[in-house]
PDB file of N, CA and C in Angstrom:
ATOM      1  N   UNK A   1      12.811  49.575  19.196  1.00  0.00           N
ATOM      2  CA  UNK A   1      12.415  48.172  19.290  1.00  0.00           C
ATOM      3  C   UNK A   1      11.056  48.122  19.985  1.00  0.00           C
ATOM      4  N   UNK A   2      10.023  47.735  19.296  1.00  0.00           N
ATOM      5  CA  UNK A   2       8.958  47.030  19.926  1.00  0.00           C
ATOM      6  C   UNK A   2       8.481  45.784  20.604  1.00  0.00           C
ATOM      7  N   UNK A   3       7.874  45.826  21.488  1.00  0.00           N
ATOM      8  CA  UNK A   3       7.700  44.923  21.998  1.00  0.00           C
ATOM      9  C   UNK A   3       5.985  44.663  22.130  1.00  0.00           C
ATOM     10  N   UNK A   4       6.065  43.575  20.985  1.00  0.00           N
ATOM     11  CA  UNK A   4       4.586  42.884  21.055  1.00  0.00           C
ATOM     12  C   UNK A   4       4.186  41.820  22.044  1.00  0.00           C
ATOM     13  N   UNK A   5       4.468  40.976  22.685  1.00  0.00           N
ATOM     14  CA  UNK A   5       4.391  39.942  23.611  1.00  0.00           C
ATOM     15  C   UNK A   5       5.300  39.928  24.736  1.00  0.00           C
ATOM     16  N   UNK A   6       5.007  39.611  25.457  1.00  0.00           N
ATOM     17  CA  UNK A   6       5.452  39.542  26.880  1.00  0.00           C
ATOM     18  C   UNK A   6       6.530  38.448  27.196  1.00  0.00           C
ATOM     19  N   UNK A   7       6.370  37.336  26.319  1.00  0.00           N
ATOM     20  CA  UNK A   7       7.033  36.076  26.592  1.00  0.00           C
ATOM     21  C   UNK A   7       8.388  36.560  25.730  1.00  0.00           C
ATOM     22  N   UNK A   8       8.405  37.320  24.914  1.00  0.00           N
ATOM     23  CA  UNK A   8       9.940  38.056  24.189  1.00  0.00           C
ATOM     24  C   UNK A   8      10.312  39.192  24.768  1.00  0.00           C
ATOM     25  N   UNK A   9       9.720  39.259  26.065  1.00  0.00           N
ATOM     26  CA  UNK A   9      10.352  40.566  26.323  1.00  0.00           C
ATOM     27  C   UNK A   9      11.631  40.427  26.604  1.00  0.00           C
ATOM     28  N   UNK A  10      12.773  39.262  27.522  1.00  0.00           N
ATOM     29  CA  UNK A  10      13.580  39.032  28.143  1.00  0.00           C
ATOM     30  C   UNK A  10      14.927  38.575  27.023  1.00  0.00           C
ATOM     31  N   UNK A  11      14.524  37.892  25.825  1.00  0.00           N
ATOM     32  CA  UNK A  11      15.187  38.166  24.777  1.00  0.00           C
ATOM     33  C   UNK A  11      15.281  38.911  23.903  1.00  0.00           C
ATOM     34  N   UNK A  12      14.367  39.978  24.058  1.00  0.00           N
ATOM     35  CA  UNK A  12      14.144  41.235  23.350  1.00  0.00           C
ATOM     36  C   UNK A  12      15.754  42.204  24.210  1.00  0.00           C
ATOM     37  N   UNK A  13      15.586  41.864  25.699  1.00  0.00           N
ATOM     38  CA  UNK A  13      16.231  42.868  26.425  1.00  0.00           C
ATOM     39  C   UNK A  13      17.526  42.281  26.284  1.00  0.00           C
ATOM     40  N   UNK A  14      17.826  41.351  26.324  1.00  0.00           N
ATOM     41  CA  UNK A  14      19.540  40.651  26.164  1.00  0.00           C
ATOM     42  C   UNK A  14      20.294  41.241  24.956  1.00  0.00           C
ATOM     43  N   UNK A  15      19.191  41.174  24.065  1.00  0.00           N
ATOM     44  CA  UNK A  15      19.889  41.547  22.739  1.00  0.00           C
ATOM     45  C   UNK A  15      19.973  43.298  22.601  1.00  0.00           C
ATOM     46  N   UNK A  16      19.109  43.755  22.949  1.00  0.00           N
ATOM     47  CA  UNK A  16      19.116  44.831  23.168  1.00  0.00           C
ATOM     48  C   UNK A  16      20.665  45.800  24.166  1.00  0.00           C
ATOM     49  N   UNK A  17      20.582  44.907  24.757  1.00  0.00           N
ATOM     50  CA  UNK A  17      22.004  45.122  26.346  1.00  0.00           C
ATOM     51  C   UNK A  17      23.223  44.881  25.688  1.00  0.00           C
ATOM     52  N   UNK A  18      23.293  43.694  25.235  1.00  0.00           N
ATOM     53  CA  UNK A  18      24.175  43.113  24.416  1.00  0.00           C
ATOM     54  C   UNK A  18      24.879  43.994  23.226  1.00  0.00           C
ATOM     55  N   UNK A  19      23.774  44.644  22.339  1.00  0.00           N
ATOM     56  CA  UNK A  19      24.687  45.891  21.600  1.00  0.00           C
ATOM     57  C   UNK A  19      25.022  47.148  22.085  1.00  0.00           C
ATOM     58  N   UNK A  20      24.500  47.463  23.102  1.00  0.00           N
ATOM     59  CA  UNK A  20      25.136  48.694  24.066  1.00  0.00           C
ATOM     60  C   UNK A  20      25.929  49.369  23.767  1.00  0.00           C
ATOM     61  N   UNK A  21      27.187  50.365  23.373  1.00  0.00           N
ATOM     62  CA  UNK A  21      28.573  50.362  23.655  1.00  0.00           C
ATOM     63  C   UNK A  21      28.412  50.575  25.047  1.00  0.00           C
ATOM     64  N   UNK A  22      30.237  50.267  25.204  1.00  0.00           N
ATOM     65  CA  UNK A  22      30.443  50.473  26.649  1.00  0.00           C
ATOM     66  C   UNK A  22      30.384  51.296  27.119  1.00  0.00           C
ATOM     67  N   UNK A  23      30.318  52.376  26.649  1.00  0.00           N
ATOM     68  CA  UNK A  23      30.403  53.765  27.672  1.00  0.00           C
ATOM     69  C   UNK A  23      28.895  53.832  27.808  1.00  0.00           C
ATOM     70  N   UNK A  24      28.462  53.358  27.172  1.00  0.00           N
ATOM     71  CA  UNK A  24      26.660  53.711  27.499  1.00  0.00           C
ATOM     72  C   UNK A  24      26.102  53.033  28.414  1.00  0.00           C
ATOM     73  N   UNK A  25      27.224  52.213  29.167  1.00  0.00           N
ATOM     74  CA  UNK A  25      26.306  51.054  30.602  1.00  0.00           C
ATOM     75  C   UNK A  25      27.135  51.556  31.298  1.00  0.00           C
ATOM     76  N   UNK A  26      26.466  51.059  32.905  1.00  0.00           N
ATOM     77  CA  UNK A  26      24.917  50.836  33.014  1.00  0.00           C
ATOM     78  C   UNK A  26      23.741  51.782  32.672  1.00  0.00           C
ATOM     79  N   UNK A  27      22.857  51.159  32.575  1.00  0.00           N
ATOM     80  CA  UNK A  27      21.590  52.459  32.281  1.00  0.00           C
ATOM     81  C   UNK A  27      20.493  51.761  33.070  1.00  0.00           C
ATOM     82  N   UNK A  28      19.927  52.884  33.249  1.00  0.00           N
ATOM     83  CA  UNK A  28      18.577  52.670  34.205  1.00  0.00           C
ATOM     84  C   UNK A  28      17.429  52.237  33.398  1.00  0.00           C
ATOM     85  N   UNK A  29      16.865  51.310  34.133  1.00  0.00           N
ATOM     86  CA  UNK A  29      15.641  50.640  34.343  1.00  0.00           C
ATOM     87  C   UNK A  29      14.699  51.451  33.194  1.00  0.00           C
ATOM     88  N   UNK A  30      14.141  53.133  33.503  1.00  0.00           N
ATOM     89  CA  UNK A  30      13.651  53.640  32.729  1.00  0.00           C
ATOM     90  C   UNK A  30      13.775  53.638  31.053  1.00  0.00           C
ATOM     91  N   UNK A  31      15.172  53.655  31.087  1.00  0.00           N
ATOM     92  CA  UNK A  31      15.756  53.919  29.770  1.00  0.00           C
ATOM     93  C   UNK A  31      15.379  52.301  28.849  1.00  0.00           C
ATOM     94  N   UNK A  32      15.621  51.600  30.010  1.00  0.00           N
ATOM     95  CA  UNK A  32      15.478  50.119  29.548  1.00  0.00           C
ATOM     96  C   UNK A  32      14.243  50.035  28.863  1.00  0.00           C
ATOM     97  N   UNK A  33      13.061  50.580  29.589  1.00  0.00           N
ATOM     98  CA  UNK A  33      11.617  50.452  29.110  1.00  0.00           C
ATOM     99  C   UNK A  33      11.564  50.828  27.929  1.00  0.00           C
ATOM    100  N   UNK A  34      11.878  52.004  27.793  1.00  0.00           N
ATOM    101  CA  UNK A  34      11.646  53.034  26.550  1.00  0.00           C
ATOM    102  C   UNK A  34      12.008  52.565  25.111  1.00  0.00           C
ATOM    103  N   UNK A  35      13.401  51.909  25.484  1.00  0.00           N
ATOM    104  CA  UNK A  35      14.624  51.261  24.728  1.00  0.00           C
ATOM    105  C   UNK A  35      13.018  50.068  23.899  1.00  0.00           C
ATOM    106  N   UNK A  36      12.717  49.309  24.849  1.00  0.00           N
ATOM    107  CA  UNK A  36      11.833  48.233  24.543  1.00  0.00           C
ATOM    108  C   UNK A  36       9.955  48.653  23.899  1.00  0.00           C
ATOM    109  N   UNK A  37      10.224  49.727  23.620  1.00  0.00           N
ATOM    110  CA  UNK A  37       9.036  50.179  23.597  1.00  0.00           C
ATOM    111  C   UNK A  37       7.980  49.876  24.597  1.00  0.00           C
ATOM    112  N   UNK A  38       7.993  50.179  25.942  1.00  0.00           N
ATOM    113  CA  UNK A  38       7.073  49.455  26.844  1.00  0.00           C
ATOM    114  C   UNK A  38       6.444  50.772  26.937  1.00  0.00           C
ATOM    115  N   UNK A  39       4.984  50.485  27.397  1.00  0.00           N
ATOM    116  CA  UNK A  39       4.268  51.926  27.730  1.00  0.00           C
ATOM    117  C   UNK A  39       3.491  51.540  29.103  1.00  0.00           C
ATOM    118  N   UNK A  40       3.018  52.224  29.918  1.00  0.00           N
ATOM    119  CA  UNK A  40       2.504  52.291  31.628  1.00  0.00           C
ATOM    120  C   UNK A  40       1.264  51.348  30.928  1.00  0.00           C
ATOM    121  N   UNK A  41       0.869  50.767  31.999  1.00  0.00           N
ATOM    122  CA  UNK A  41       1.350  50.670  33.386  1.00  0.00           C
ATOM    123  C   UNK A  41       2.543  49.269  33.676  1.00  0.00           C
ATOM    124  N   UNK A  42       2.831  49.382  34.570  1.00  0.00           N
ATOM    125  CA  UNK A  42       4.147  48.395  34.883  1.00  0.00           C
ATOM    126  C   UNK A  42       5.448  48.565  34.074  1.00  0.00           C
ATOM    127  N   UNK A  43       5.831  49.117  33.432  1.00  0.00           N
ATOM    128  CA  UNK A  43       6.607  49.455  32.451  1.00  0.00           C
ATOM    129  C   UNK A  43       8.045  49.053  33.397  1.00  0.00           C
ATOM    130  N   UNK A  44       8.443  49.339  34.606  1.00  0.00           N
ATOM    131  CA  UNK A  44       9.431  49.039  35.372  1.00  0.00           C
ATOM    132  C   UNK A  44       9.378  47.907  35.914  1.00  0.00           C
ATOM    133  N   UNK A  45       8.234  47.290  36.525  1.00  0.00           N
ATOM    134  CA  UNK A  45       8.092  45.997  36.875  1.00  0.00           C
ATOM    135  C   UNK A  45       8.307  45.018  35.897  1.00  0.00           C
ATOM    136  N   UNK A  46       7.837  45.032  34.780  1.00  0.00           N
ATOM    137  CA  UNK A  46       8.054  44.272  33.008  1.00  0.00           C
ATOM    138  C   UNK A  46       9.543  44.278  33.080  1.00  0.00           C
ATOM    139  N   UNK A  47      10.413  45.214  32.936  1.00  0.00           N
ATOM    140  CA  UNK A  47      11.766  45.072  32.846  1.00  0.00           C
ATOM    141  C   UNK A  47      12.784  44.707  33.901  1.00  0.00           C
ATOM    142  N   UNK A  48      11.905  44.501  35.107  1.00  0.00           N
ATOM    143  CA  UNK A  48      12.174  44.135  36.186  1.00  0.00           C
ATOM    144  C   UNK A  48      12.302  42.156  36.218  1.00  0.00           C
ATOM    145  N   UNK A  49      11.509  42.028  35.783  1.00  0.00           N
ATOM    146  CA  UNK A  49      10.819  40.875  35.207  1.00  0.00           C
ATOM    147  C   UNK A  49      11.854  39.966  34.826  1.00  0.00           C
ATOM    148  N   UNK A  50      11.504  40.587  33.029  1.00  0.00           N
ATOM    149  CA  UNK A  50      12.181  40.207  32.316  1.00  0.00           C
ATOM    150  C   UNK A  50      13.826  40.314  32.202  1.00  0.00           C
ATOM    151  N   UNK A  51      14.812  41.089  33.529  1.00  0.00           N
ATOM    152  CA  UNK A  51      16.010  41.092  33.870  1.00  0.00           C
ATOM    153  C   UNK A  51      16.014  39.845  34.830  1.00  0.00           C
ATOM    154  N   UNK A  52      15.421  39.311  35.931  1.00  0.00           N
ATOM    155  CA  UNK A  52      15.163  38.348  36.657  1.00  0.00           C
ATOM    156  C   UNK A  52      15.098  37.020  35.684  1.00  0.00           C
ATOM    157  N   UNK A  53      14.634  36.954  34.701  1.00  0.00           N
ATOM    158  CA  UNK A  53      14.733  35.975  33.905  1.00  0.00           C
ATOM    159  C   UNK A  53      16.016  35.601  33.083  1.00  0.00           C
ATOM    160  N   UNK A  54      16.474  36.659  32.853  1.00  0.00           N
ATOM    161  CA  UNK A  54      17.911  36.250  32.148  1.00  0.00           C
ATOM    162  C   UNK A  54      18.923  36.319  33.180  1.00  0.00           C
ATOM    163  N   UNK A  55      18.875  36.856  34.812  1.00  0.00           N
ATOM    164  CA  UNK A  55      19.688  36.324  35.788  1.00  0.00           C
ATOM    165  C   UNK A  55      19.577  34.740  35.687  1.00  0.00           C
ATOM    166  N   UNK A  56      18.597  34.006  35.995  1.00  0.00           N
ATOM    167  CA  UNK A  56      18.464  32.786  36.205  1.00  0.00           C
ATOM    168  C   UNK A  56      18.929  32.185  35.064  1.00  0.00           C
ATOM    169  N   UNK A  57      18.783  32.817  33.719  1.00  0.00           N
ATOM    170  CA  UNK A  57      19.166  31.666  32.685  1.00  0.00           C
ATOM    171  C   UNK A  57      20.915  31.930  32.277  1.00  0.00           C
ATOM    172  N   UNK A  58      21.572  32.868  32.966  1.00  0.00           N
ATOM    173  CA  UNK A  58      22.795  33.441  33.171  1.00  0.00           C
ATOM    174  C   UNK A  58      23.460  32.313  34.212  1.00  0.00           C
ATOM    175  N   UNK A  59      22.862  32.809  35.216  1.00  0.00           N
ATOM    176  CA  UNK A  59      23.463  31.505  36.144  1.00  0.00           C
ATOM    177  C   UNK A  59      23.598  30.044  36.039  1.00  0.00           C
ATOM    178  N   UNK A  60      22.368  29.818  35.179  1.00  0.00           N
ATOM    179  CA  UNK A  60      22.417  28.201  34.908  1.00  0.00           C
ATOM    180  C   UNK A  60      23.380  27.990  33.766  1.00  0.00           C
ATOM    181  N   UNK A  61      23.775  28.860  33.071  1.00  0.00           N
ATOM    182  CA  UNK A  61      24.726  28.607  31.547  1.00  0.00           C
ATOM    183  C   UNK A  61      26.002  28.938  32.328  1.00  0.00           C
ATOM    184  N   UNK A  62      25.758  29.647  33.744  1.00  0.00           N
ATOM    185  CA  UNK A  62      27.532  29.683  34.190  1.00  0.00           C
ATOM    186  C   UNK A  62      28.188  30.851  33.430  1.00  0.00           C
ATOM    187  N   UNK A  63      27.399  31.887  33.152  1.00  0.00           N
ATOM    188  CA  UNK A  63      27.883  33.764  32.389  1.00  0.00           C
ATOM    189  C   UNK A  63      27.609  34.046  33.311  1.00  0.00           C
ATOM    190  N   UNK A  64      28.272  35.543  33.270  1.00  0.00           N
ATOM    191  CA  UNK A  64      27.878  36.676  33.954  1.00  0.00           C
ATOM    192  C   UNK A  64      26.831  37.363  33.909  1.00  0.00           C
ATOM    193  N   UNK A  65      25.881  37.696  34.671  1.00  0.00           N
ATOM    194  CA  UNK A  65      24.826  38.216  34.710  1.00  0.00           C
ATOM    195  C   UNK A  65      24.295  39.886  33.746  1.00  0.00           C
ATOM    196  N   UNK A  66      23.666  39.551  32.398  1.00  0.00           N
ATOM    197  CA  UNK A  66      23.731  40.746  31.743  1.00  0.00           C
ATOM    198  C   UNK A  66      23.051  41.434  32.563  1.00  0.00           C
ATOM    199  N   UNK A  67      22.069  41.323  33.405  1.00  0.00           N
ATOM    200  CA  UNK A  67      20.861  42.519  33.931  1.00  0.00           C
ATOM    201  C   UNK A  67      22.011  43.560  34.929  1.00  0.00           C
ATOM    202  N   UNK A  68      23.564  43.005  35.500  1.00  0.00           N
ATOM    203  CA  UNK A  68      24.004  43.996  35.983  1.00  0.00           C
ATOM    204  C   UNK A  68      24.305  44.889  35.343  1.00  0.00           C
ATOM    205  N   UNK A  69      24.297  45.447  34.080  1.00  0.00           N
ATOM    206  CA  UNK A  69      23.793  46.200  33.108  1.00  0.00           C
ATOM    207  C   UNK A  69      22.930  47.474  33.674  1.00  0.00           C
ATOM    208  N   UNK A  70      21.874  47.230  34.229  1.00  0.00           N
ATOM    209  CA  UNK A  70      20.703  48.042  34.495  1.00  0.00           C
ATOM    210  C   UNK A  70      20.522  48.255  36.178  1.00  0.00           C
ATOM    211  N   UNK A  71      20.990  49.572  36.062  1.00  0.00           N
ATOM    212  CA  UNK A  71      20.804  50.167  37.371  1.00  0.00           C
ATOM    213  C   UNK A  71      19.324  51.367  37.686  1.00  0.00           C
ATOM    214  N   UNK A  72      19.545  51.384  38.975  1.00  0.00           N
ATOM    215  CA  UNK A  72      18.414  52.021  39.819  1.00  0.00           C
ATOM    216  C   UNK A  72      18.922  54.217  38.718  1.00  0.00           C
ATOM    217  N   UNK A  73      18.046  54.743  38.780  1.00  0.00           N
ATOM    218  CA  UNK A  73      18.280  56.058  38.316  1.00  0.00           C
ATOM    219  C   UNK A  73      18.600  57.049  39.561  1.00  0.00           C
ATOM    220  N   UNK A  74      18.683  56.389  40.887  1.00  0.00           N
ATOM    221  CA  UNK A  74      18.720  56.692  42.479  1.00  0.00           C
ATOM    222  C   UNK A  74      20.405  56.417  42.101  1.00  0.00           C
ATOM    223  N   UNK A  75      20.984  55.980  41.803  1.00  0.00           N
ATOM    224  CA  UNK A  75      22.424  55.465  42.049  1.00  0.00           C
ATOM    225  C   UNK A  75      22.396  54.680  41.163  1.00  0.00           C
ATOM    226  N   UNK A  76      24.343  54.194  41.152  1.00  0.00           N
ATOM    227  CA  UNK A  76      24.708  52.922  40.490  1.00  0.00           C
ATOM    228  C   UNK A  76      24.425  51.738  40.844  1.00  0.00           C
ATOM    229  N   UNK A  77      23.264  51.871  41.581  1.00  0.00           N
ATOM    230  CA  UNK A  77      23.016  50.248  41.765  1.00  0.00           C
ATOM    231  C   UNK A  77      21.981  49.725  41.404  1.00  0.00           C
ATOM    232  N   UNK A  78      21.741  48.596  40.924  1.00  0.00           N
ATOM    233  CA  UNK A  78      20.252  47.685  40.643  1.00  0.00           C
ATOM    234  C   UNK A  78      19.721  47.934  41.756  1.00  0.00           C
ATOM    235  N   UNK A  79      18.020  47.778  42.117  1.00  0.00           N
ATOM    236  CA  UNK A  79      17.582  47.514  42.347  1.00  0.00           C
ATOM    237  C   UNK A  79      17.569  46.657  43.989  1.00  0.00           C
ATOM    238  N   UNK A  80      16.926  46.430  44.894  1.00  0.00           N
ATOM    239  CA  UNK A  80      17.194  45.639  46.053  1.00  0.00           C
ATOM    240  C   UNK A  80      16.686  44.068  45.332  1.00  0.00           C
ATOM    241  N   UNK A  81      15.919  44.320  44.217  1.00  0.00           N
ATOM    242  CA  UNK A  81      15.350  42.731  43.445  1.00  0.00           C
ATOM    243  C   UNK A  81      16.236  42.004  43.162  1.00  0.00           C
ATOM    244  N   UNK A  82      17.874  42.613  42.329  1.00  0.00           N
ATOM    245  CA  UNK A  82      18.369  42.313  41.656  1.00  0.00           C
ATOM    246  C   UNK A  82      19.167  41.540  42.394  1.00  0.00           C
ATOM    247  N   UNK A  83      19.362  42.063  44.373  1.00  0.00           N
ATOM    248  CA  UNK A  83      20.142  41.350  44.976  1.00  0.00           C
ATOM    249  C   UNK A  83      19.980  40.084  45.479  1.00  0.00           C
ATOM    250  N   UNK A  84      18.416  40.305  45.839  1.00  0.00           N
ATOM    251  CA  UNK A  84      18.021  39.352  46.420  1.00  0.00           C
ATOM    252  C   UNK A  84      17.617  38.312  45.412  1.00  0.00           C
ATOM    253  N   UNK A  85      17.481  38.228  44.512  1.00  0.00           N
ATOM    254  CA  UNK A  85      17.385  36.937  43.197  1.00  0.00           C
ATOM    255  C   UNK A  85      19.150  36.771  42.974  1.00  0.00           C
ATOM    256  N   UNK A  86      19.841  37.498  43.040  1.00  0.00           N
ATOM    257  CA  UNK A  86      21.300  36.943  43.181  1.00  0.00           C
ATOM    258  C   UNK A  86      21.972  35.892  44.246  1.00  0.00           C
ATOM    259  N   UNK A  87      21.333  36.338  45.410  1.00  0.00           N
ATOM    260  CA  UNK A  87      21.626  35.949  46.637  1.00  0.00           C
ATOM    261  C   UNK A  87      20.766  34.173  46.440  1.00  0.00           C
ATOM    262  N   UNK A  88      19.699  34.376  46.106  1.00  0.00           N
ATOM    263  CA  UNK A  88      18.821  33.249  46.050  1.00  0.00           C
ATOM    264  C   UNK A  88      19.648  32.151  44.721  1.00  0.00           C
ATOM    265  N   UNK A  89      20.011  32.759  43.628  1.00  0.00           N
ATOM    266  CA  UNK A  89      20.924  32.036  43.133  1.00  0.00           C
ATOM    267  C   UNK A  89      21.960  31.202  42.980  1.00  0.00           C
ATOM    268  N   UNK A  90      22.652  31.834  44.424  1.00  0.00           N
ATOM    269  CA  UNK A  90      24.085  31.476  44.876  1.00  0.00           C
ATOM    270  C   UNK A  90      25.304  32.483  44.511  1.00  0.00           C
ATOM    271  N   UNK A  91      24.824  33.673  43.353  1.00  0.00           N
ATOM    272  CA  UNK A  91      25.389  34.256  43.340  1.00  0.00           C
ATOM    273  C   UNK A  91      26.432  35.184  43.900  1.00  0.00           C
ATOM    274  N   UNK A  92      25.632  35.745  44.773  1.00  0.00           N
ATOM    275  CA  UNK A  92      26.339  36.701  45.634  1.00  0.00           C
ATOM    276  C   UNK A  92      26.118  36.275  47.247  1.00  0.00           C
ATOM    277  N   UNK A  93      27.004  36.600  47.736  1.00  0.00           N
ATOM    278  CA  UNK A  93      26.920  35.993  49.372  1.00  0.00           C
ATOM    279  C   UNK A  93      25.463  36.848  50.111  1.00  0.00           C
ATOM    280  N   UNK A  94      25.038  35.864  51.169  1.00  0.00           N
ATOM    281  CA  UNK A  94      23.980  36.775  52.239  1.00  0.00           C
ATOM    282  C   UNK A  94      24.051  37.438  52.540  1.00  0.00           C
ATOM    283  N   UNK A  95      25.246  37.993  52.961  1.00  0.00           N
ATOM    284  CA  UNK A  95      25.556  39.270  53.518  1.00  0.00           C
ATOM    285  C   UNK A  95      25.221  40.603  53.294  1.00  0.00           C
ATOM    286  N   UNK A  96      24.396  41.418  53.071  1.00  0.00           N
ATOM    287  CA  UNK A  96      24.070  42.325  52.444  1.00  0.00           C
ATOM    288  C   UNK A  96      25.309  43.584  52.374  1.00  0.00           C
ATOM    289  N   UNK A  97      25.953  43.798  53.311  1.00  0.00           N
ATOM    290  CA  UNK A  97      27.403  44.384  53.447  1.00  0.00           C
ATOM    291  C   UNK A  97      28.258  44.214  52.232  1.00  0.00           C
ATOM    292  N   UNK A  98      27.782  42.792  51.584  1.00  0.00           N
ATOM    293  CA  UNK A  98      29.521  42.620  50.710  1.00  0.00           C
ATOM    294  C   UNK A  98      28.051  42.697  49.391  1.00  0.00           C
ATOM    295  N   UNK A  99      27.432  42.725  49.044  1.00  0.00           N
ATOM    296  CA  UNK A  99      26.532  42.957  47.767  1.00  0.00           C
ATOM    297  C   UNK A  99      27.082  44.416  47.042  1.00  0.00           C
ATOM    298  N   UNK A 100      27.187  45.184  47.598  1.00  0.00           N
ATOM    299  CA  UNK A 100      28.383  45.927  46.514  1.00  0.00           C
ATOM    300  C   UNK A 100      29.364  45.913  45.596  1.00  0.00           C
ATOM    301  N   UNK A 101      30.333  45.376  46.589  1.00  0.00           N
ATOM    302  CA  UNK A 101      31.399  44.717  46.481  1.00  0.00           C
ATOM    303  C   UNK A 101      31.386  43.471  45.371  1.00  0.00           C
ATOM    304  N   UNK A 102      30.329  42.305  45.454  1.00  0.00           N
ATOM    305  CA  UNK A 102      29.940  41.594  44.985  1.00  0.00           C
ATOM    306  C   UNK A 102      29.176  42.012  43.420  1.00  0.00           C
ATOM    307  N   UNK A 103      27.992  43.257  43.220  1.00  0.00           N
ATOM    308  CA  UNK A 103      27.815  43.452  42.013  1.00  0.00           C
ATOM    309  C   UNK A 103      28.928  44.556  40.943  1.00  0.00           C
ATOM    310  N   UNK A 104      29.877  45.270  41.838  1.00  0.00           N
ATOM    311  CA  UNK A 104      31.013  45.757  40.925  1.00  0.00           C
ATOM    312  C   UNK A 104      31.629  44.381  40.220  1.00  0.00           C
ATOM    313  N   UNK A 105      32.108  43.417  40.914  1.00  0.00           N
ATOM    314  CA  UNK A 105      33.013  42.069  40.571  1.00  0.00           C
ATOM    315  C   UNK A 105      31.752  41.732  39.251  1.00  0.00           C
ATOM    316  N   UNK A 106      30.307  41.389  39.557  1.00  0.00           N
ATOM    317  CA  UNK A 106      29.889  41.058  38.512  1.00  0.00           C
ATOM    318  C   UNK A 106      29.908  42.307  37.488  1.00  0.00           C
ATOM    319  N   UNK A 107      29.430  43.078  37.093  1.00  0.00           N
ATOM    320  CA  UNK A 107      29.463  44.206  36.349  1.00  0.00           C
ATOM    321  C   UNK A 107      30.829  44.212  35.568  1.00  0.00           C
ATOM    322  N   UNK A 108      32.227  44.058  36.035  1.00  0.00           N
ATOM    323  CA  UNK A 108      33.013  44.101  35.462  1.00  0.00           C
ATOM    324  C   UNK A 108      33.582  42.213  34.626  1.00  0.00           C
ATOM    325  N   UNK A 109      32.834  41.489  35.088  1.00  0.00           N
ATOM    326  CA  UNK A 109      32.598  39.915  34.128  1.00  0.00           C
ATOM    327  C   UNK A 109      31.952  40.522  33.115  1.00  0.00           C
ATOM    328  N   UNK A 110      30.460  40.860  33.324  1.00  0.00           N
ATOM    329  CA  UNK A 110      29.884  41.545  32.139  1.00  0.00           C
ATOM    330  C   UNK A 110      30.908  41.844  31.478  1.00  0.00           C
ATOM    331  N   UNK A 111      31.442  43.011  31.587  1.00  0.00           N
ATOM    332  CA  UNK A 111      31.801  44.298  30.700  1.00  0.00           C
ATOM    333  C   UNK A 111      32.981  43.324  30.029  1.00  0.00           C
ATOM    334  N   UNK A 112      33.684  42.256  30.846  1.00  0.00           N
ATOM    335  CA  UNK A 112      34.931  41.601  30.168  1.00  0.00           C
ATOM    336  C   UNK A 112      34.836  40.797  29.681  1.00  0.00           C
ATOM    337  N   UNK A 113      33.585  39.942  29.087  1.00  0.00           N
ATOM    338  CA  UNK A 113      32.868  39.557  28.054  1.00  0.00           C
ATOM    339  C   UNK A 113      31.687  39.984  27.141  1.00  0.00           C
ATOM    340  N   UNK A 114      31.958  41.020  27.217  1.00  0.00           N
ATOM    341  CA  UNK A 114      31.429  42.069  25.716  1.00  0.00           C
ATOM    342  C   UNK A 114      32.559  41.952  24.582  1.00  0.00           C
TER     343      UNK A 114
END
């Protein structure tokens, strides 16, 4: 999949996430790029981006957040972005302690509406 414009990148990536199989999530950030045809520079920040954008339009439709989908290649976890635009959402509590706890619960909404 290519990606010509910037303003499709974020529905480029939903749909993209969206046919996944399951055993193939989560996947990292990198893979995400590649997946989208993105090339340097920013190539992680772009998909960084464009996951932040479909959090917000996730939350406002009241779904589960597809970007928990896409984890750090350090571990199973997103990103510290992913928490703190959650947190800012209402999503997940302040607490940084229970944000674990909190993106397994989302991750498995995902996966139980696939």
């Amino acid at each position: 999949m290519r990606v010509t414009d910037e303003n499709d990148l974020a529905p480029r990536l939903r749909e993209w996430l969206a046919r996944l199989p399951e055993e193939a999530v989560p996947i990292p950030y990198q893979q995400a790029a590649e997946a989208l045809g993105l090339t340097p520079p920013r190539t992680i920040q772009r998909v960084a981006l464009a996951l932040e954008a479909l959090m917000r339009e996730d939350v406002a439709a009241g779904r589960p957040m597809i970007a928990a989908l896409v984890v750090s290649r350090r571990g199973d976890l997103p990103r510290q972005g992913f928490f703190e635009l959650a947190v800012e959402l209402g999503r997940f509590p302040a607490d940084p302690a229970l944000h674990e706890a909190a993106y397994r619960q989302e991750l498995a909404r995902v996966m139980a509406e696939r």
